[in-house]
C-alpha atoms as a PDB file:
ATOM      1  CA  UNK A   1      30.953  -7.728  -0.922  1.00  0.00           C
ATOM      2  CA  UNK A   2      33.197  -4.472  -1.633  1.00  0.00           C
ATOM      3  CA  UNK A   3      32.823  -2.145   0.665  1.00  0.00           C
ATOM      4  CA  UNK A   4      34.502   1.479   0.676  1.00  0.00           C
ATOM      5  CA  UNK A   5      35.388   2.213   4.451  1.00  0.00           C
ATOM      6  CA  UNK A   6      35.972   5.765   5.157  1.00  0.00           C
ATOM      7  CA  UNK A   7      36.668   7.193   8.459  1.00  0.00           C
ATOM      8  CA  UNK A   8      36.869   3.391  10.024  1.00  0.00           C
ATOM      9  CA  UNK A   9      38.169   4.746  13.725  1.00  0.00           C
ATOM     10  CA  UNK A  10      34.746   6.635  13.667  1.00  0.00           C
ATOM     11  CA  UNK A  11      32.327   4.654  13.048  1.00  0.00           C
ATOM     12  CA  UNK A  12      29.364   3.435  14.632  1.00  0.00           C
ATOM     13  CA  UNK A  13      29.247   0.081  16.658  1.00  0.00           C
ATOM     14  CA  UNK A  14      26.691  -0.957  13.883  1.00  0.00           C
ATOM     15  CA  UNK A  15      29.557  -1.417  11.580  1.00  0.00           C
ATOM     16  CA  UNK A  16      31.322  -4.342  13.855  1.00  0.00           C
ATOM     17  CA  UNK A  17      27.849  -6.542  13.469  1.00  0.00           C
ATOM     18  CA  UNK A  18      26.837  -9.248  11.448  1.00  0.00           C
ATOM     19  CA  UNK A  19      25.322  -7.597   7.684  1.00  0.00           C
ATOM     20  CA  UNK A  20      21.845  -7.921   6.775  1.00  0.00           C
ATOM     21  CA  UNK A  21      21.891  -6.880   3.463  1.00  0.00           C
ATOM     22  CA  UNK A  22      24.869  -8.666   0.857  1.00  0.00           C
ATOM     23  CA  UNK A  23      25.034  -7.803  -2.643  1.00  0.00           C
ATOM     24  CA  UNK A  24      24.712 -10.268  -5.719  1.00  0.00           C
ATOM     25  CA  UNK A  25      26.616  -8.707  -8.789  1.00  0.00           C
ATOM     26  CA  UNK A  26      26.305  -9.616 -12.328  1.00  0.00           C
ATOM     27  CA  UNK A  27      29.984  -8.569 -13.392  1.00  0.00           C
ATOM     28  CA  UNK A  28      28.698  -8.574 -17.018  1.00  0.00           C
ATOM     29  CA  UNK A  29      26.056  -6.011 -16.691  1.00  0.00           C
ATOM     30  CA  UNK A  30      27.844  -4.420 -13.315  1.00  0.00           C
ATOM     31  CA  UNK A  31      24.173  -4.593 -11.767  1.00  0.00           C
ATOM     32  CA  UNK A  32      23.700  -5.710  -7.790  1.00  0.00           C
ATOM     33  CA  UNK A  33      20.905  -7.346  -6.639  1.00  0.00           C
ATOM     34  CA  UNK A  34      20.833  -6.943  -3.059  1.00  0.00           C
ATOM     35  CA  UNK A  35      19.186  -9.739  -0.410  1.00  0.00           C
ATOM     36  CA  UNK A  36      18.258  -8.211   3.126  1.00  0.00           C
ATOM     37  CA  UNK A  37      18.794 -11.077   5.513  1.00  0.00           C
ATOM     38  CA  UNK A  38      15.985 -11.650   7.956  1.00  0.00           C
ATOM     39  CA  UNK A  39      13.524 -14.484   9.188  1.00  0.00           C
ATOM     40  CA  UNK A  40      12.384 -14.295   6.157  1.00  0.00           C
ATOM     41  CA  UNK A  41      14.633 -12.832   3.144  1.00  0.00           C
ATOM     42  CA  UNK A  42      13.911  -9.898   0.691  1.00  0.00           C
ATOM     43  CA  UNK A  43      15.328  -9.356  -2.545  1.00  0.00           C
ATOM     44  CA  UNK A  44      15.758  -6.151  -3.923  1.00  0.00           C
ATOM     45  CA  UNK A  45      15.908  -6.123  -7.684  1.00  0.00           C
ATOM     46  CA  UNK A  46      16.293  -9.247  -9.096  1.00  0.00           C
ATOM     47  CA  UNK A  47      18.171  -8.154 -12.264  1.00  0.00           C
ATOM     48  CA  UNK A  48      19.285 -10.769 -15.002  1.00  0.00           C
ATOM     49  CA  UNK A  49      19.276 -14.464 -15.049  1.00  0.00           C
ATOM     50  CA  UNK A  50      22.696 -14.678 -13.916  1.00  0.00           C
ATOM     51  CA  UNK A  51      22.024 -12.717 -10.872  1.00  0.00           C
ATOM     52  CA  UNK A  52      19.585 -15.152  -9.826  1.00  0.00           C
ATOM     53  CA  UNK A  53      21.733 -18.054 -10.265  1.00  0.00           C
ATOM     54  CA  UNK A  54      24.628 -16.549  -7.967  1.00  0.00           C
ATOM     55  CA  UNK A  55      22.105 -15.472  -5.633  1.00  0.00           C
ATOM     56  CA  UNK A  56      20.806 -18.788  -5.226  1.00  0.00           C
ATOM     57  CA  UNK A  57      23.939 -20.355  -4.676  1.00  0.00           C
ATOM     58  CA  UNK A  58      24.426 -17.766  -2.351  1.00  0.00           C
ATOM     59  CA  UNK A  59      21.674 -18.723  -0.343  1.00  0.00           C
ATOM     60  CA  UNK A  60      22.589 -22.393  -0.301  1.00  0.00           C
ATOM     61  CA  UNK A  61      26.259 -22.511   0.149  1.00  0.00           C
ATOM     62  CA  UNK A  62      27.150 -19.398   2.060  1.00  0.00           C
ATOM     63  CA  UNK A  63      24.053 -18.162   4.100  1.00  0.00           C
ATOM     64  CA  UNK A  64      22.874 -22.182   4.110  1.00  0.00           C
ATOM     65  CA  UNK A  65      18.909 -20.842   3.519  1.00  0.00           C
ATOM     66  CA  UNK A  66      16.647 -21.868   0.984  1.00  0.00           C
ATOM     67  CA  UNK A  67      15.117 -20.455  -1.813  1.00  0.00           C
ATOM     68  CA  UNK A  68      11.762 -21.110  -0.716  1.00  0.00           C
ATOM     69  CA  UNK A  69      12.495 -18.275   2.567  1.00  0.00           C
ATOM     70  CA  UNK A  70      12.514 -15.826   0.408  1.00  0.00           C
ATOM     71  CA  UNK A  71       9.134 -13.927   0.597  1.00  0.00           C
ATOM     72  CA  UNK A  72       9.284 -10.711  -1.309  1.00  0.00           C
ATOM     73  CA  UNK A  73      11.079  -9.494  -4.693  1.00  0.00           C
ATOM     74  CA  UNK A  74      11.401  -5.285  -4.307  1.00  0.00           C
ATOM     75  CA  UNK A  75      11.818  -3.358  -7.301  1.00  0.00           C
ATOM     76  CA  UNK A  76      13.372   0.199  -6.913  1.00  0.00           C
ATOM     77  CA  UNK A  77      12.096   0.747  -9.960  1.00  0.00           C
ATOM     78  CA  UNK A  78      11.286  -1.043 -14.010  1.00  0.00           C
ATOM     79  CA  UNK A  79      14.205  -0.629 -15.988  1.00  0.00           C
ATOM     80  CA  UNK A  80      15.397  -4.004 -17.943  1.00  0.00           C
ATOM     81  CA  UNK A  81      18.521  -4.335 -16.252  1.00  0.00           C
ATOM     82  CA  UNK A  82      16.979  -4.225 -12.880  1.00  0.00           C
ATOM     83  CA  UNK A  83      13.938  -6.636 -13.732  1.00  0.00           C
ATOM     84  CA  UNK A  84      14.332  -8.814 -16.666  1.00  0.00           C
ATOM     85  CA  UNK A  85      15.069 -11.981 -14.405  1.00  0.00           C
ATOM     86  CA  UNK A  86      11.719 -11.773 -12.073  1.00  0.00           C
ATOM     87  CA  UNK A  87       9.828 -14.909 -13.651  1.00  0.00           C
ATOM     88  CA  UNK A  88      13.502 -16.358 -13.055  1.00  0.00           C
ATOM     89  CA  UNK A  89      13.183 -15.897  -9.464  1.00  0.00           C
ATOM     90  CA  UNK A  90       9.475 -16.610  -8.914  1.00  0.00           C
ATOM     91  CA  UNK A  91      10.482 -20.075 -10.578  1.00  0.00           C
ATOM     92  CA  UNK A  92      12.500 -21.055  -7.623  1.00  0.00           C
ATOM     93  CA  UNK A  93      10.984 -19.148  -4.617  1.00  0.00           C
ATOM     94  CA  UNK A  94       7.008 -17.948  -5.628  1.00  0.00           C
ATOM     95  CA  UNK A  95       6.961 -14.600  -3.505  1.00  0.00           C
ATOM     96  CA  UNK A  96       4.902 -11.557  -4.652  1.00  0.00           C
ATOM     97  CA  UNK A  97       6.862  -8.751  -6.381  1.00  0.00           C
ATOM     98  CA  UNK A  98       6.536  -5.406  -5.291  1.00  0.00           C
ATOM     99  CA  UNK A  99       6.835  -1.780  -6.704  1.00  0.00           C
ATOM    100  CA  UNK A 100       6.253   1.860  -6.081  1.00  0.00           C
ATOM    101  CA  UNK A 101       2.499   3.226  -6.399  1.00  0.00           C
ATOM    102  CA  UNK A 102       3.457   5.752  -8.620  1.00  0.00           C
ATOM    103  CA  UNK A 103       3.846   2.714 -11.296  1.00  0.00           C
ATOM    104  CA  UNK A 104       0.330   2.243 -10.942  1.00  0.00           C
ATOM    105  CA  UNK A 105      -0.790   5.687 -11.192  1.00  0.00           C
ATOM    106  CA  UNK A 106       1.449   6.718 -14.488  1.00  0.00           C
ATOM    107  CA  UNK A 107      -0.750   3.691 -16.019  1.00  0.00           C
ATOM    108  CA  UNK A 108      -3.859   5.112 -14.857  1.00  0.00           C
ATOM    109  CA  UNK A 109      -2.836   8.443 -16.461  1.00  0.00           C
ATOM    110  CA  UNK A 110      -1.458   7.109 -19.759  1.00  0.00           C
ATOM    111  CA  UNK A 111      -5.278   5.984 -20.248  1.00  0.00           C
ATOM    112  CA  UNK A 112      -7.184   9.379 -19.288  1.00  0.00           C
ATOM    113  CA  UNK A 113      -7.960  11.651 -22.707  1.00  0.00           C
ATOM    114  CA  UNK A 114      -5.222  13.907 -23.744  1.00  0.00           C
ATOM    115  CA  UNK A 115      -2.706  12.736 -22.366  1.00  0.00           C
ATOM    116  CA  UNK A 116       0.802  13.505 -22.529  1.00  0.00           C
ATOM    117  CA  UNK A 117       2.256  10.076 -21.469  1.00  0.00           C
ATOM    118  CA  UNK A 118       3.239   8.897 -24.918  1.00  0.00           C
ATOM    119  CA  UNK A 119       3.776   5.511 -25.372  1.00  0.00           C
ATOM    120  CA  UNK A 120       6.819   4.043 -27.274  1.00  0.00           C
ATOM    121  CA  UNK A 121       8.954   7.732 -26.422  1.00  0.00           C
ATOM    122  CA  UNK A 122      11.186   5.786 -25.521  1.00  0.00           C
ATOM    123  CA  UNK A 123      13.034   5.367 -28.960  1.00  0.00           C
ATOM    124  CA  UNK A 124      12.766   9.227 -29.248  1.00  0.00           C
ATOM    125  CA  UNK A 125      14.415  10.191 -26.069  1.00  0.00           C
ATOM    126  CA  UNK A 126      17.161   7.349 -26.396  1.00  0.00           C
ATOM    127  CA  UNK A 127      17.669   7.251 -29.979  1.00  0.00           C
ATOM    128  CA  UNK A 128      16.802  11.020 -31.728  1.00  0.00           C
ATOM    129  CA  UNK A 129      16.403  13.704 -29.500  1.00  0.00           C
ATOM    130  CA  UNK A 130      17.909  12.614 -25.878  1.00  0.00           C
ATOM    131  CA  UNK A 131      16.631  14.828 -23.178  1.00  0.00           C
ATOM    132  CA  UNK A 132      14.192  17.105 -25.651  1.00  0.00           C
ATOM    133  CA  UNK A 133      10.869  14.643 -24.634  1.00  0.00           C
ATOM    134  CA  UNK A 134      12.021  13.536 -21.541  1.00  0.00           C
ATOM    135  CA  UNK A 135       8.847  14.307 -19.944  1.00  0.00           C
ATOM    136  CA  UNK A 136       6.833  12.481 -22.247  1.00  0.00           C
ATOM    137  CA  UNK A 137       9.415   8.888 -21.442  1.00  0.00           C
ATOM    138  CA  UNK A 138       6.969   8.133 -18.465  1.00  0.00           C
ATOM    139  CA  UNK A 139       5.062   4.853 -19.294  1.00  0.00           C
ATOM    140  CA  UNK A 140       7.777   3.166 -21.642  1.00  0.00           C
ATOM    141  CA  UNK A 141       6.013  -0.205 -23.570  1.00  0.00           C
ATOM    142  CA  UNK A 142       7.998  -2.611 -21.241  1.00  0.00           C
ATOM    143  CA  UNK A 143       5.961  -1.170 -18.316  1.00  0.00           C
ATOM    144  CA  UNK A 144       2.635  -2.695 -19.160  1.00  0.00           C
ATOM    145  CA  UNK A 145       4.269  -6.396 -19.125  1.00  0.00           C
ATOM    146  CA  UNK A 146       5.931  -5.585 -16.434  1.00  0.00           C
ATOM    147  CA  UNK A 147       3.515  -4.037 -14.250  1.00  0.00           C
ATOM    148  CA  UNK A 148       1.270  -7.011 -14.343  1.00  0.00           C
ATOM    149  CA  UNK A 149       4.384  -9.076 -12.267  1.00  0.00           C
ATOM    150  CA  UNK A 150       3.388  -6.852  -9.464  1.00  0.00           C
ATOM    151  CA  UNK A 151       1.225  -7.702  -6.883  1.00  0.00           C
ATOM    152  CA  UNK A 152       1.927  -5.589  -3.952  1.00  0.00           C
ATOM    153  CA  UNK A 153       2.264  -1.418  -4.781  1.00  0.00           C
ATOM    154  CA  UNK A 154       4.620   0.227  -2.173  1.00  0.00           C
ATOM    155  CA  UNK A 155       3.447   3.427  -1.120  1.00  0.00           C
ATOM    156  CA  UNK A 156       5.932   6.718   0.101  1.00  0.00           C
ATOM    157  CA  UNK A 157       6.743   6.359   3.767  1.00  0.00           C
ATOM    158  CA  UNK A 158       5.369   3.607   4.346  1.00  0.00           C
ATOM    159  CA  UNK A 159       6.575   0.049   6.033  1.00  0.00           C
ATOM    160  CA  UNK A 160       7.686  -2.489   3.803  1.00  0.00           C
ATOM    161  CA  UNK A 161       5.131  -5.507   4.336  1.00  0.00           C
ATOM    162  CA  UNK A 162       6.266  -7.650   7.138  1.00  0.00           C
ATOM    163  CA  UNK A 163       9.575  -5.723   7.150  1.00  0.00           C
ATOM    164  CA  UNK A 164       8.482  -2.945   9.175  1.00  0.00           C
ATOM    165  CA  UNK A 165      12.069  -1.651   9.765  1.00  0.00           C
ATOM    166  CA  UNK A 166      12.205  -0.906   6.417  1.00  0.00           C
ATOM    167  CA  UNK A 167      10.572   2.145   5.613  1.00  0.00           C
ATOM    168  CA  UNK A 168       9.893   2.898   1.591  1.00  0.00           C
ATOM    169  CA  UNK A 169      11.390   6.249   0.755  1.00  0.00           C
ATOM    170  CA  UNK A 170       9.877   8.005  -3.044  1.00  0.00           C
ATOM    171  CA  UNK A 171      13.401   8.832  -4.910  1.00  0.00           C
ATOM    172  CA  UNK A 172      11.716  10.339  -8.218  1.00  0.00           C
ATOM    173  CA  UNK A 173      14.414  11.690 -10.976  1.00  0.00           C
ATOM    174  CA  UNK A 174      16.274   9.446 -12.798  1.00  0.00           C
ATOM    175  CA  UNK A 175      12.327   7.394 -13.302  1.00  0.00           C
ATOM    176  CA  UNK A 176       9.051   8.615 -11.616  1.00  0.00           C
ATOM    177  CA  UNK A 177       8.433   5.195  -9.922  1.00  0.00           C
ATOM    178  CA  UNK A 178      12.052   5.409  -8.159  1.00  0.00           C
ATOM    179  CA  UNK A 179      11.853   4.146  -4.667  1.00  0.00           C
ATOM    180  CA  UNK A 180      14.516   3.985  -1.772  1.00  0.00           C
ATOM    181  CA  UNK A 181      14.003   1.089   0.823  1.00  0.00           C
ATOM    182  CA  UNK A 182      15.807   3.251   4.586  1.00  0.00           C
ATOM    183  CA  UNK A 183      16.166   1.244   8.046  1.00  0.00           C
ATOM    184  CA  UNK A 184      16.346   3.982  10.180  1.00  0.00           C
ATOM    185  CA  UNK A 185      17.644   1.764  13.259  1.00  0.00           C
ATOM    186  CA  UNK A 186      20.611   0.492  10.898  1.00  0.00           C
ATOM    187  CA  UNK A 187      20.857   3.465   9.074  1.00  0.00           C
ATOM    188  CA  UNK A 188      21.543   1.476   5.736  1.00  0.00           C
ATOM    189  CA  UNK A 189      19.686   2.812   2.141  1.00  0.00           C
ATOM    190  CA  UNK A 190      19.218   1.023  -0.858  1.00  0.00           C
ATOM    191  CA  UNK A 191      18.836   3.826  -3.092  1.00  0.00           C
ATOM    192  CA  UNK A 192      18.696   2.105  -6.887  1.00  0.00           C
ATOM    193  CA  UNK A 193      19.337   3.987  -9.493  1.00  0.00           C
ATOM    194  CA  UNK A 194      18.657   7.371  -7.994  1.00  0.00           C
ATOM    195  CA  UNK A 195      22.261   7.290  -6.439  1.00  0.00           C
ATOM    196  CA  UNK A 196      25.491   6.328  -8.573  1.00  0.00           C
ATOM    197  CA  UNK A 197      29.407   5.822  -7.380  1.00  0.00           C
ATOM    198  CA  UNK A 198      31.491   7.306  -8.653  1.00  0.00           C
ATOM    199  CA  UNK A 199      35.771   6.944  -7.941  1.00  0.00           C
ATOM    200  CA  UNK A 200      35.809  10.628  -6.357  1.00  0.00           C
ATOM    201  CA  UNK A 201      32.055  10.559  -4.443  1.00  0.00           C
ATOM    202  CA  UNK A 202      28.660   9.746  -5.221  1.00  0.00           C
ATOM    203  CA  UNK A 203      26.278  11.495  -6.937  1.00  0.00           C
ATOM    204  CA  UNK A 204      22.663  11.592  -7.977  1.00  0.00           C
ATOM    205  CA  UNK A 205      22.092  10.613 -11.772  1.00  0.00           C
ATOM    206  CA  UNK A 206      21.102  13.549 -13.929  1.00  0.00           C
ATOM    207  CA  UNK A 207      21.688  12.151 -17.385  1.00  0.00           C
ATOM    208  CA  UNK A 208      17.738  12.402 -19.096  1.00  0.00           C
ATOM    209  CA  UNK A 209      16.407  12.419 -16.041  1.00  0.00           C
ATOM    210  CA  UNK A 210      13.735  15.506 -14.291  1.00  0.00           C
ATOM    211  CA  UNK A 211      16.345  17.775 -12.318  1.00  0.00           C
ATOM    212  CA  UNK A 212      13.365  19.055 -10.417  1.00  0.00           C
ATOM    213  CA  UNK A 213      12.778  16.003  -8.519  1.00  0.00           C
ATOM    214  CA  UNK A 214      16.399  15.073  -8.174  1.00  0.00           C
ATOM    215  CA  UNK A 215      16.493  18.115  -6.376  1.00  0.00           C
ATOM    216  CA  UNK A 216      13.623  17.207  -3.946  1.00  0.00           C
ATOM    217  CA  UNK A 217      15.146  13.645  -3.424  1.00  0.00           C
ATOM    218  CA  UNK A 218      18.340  15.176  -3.066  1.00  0.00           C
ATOM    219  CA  UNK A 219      16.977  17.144   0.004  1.00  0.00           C
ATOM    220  CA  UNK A 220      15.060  14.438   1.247  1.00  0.00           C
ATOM    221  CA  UNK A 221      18.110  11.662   1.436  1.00  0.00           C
ATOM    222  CA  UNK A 222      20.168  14.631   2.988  1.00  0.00           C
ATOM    223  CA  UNK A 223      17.803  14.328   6.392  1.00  0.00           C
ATOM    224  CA  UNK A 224      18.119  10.612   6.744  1.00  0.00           C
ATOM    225  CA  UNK A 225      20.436   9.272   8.890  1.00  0.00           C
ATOM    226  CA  UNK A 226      22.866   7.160   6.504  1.00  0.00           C
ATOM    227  CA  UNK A 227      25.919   5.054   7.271  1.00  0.00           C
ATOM    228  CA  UNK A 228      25.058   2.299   4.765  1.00  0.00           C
ATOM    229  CA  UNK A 229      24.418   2.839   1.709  1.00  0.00           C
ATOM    230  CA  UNK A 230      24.118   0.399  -1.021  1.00  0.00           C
ATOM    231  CA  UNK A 231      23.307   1.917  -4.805  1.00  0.00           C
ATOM    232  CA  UNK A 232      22.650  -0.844  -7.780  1.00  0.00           C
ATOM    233  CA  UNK A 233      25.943  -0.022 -10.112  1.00  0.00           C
ATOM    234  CA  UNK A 234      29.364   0.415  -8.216  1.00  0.00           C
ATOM    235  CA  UNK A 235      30.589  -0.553  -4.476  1.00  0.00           C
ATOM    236  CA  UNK A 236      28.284   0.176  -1.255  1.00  0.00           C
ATOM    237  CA  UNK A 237      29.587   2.909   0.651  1.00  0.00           C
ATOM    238  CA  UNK A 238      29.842   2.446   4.727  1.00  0.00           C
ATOM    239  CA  UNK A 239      30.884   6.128   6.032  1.00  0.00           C
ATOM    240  CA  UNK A 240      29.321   8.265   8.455  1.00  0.00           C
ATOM    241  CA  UNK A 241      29.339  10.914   5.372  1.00  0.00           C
ATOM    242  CA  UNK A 242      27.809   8.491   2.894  1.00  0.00           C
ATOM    243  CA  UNK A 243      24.915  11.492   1.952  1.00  0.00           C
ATOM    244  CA  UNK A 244      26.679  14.253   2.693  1.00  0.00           C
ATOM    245  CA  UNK A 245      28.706  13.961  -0.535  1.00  0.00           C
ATOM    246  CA  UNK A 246      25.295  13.535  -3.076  1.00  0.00           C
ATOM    247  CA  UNK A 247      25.467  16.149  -5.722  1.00  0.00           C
ATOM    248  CA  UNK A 248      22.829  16.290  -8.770  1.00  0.00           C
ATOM    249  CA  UNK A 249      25.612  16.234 -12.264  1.00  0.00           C
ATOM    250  CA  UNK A 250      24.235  16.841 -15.458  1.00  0.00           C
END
């Protein structure tokens, strides 16, 4: 695993033990899938079929586990690239999938009378007018096949099941559902999509995404305590600064 080391003399003892969280890349789509390694494993976005090949051989050749320990798939949130392999990797290891709350309740509202979720937008805001019905992009038609992988909804600050270091941390911006998964005792964050590297820093994504809430993330992720931190495109970043440098770009 890559990671960018800045300020090495300074920091914390954390840094000189064993890693509980490795990265699986898919150097095609430059996605990571990332496995916290416990007692029992957790994958964090499972992402596409060859993902879930390397991370099995992973398991078995370098961490010498099984499949079969793993016994929860996290999703940060439902985009494609991030999800497409999930039958893939209930094929080999049967745990429950789980994904922000706010998945569930965007469904709920699509359904109400009048409402302004508008199914299929997603062709308008990707293909016609980018960033003019943004707000309207909130249930896109892969959701509903999607959603019904899930069997476990994560709610904002709470523990993630029988991972109670883990705390689940609401990102929303770059996608309402956006979630964060924060270890407050390691100080590592697995922010997904809501935090991109870039060569000079890291930023938040802005491109057709709600500034408003990017803000409010922004804010939030600026109070944790962060020395890991582990986004799904680019390098992890282990620095005692690894949120001080977030900036919303449009």
């Amino acid at each position: 695993m890559d990671i960018a080391v800045e300020n090495k003399q300074q920091l914390p003892p954390l840094a000189q033990q064993p890693r509980r969280v490795h990265t699986i890349t898919d150097r095609f789509a430059m996605v990571n899938t990332y496995l916290i390694h416990e007692e029992r494993i957790v994958i964090v976005d499972p992402g596409s079929a060859l993902n879930v090949r390397l991370l099995v051989e992973y398991l078995q050749y370098f961490l010498h586990r099984s499949p079969s320990d793993i016994d929860l798939i996290v999703l940060t949130h439902l985009h494609t690239d991030h999800t497409s392999a999930i039958e893939a990797l209930r094929q080999v290891c049967n745990a429950p999938v789980a994904a922000s709350a706010a998945v569930r309740q965007l469904a709920q509202a699509q359904q109400q009378p009048g409402s302004k979720i508008m199914p299929g937008a997603s062709y308008l805001t990707t293909h016609i007018w980018p960033g003019v019905f943004n707000h309207f992009d909130l249930f896109p038609p892969e959701y509903s096949r999607q959603m019904q992988m899930v069997e476990i909804w994560l709610e904002d600050v709470a523990g993630l099941p029988d991972h109670l270091d883990w705390r689940i941390i609401a990102s929303p911006g770059h996608r309402p559902e956006s979630l964060c998964l924060y270890n407050p005792f390691t100080c590592e964050l697995l922010c997904g999509d809501a935090v991109v590297r870039l060569e000079e820093g890291v930023q938040l994504v802005g491109e057709r995404a709600n500034r408003r809430q990017l803000e409010e993330t922004l804010q939030t992720l600026r109070n944790l305590e962060v020395y890991y931190l582990y986004p799904s495109h680019g390098r992890a970043i282990l620095s005692k600064h690894a949120i001080t440098n977030l900036r919303v770009e449009w």
